[in-house]
N, C-alpha and C. Protein backbone atom coordinates (compact mmCIF):
# COMPACT_ATOMS: atom_id res chain seq x y z
N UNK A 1 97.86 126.69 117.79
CA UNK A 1 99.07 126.40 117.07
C UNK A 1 99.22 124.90 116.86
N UNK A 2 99.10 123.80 117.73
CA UNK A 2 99.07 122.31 117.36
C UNK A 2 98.08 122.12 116.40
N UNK A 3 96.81 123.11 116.21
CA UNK A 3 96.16 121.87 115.28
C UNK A 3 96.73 121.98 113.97
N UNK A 4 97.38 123.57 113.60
CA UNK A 4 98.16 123.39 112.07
C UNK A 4 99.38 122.40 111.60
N UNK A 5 99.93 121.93 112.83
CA UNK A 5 101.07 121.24 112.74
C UNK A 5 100.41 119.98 111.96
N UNK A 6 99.43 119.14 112.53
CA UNK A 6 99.10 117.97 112.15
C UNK A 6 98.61 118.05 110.85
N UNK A 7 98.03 119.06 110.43
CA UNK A 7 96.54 119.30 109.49
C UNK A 7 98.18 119.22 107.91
N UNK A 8 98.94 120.22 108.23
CA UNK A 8 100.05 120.47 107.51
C UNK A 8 100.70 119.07 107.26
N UNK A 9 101.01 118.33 108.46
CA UNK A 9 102.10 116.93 107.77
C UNK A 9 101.13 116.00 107.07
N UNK A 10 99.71 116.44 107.34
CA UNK A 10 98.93 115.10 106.50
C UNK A 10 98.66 115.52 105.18
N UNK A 11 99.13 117.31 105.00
CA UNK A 11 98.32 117.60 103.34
C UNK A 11 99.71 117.17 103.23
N UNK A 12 100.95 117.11 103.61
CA UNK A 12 101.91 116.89 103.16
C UNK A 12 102.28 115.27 102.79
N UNK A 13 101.52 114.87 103.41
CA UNK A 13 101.41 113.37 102.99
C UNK A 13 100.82 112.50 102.14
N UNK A 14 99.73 113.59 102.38
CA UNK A 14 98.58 113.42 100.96
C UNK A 14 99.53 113.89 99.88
N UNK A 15 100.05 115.32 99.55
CA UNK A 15 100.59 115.03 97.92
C UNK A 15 101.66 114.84 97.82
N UNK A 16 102.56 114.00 98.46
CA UNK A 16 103.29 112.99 98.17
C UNK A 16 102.88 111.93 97.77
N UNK A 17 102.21 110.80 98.14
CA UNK A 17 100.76 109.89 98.03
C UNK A 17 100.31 110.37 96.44
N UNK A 18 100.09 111.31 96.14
CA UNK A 18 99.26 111.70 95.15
C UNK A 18 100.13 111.54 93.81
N UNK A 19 101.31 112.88 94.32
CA UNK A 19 102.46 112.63 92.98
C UNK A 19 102.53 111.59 92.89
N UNK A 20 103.32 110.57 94.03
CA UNK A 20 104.39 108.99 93.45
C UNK A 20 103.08 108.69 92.65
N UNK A 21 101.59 108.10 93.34
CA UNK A 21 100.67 107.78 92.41
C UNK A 21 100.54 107.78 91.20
N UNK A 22 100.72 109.34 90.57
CA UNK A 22 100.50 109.79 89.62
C UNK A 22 101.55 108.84 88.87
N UNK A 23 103.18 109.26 88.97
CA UNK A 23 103.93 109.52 88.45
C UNK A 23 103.72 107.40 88.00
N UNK A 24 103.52 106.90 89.33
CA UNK A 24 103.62 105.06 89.36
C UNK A 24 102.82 104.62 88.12
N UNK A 25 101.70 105.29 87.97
CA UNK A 25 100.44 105.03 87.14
C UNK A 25 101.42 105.59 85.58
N UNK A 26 101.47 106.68 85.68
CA UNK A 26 102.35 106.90 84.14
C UNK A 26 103.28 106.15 83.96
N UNK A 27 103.90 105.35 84.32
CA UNK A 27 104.93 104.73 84.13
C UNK A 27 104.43 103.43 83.65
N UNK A 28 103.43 103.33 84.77
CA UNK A 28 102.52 101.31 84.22
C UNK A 28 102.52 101.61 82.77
N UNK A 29 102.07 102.79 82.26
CA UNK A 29 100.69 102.78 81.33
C UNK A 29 101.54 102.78 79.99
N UNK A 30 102.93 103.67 80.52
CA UNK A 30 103.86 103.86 79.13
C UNK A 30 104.18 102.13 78.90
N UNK A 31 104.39 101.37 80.01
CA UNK A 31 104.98 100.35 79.84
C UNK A 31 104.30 99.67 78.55
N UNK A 32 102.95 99.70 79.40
CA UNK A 32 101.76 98.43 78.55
C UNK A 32 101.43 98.94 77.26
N UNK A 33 101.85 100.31 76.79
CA UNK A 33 101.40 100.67 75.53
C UNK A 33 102.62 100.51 74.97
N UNK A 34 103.95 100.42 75.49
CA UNK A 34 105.03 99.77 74.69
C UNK A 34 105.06 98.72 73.85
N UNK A 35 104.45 97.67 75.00
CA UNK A 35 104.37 96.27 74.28
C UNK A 35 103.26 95.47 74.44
N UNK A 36 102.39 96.63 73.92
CA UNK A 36 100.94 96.41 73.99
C UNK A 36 100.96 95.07 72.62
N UNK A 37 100.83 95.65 71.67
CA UNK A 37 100.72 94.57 70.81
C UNK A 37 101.82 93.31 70.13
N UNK A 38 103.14 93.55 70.74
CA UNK A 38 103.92 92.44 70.47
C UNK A 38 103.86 90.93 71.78
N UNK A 39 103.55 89.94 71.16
CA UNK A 39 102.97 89.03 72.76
C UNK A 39 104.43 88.21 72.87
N UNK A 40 105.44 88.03 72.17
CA UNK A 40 106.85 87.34 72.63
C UNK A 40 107.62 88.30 73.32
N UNK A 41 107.39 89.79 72.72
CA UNK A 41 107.86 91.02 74.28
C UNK A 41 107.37 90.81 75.19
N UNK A 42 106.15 91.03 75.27
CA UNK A 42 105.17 90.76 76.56
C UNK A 42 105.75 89.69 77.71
N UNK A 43 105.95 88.48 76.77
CA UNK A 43 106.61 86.88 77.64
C UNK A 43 107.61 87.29 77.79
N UNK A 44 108.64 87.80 77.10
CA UNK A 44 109.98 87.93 77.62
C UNK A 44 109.91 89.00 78.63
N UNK A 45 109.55 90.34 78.75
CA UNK A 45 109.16 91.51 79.63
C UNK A 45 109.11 90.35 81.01
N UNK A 46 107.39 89.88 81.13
CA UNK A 46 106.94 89.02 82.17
C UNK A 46 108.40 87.97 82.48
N UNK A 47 109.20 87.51 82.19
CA UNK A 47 110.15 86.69 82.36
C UNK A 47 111.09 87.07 83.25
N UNK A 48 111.10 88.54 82.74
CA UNK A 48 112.37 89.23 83.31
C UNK A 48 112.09 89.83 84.30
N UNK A 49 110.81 90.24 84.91
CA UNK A 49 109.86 90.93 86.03
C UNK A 49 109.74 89.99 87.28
N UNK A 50 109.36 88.69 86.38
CA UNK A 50 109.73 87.26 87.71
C UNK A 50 111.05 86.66 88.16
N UNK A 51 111.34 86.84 87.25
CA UNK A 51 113.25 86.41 87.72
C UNK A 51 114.04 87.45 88.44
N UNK A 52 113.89 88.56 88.32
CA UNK A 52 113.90 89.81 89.26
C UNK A 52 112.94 89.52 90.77
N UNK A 53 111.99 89.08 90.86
CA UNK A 53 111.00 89.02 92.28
C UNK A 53 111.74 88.01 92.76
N UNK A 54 112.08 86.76 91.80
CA UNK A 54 112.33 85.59 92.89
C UNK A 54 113.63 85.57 93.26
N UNK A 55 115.13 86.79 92.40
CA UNK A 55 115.99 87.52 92.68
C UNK A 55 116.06 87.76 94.07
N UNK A 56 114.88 88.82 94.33
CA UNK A 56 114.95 89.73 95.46
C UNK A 56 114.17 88.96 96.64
N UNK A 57 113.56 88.09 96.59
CA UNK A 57 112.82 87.15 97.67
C UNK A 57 113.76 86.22 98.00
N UNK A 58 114.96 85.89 97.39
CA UNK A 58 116.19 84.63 97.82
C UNK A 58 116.74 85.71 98.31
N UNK A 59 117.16 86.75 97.80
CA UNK A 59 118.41 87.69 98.81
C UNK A 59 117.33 87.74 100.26
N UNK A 60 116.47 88.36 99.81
CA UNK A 60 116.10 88.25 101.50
C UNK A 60 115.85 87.75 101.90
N UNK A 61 116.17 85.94 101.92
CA UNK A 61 115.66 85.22 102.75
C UNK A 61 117.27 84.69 103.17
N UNK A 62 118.43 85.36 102.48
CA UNK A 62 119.45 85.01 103.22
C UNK A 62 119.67 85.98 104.09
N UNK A 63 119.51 86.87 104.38
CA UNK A 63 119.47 88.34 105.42
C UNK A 63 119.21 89.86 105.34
N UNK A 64 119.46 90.90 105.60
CA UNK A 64 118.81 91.49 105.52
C UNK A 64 119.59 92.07 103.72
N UNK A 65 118.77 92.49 103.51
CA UNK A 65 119.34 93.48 101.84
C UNK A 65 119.39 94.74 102.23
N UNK A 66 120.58 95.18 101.60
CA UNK A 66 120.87 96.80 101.79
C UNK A 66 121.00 97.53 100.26
């Protein structure tokens, strides 16, 4: 009876792992074929992706973020 317990939370971990994957990867891909060929979207997109990181790297360097 223990060895199904383990064998079970890791397939269960595996396709969780697998979906988000999936689902993370479809999402990149819609992005980049959005503004695949306009390059001042692209810069503005990239603008707004870094000002968001360095957003979330000052909140947490004042404490914790909830």
């Amino acid at each position: 009876m223990g060895k199904n317990v383990p064998m079970s939370f890791w397939d269960s971990i595996l396709s969780i792992v697998t979906a988000t994957g999936n689902a993370l990867a479809g999402v990149i891909e819609a992005v980049r074929t959005l503004f695949e060929g306009d390059p001042e979207t692209r810069r503005k997109v990239a603008f707004s992706v870094a000002m968001i990181a360095l957003s979330a790297k000052m909140a947490k360097a004042d404490g914790i973020v909830t």
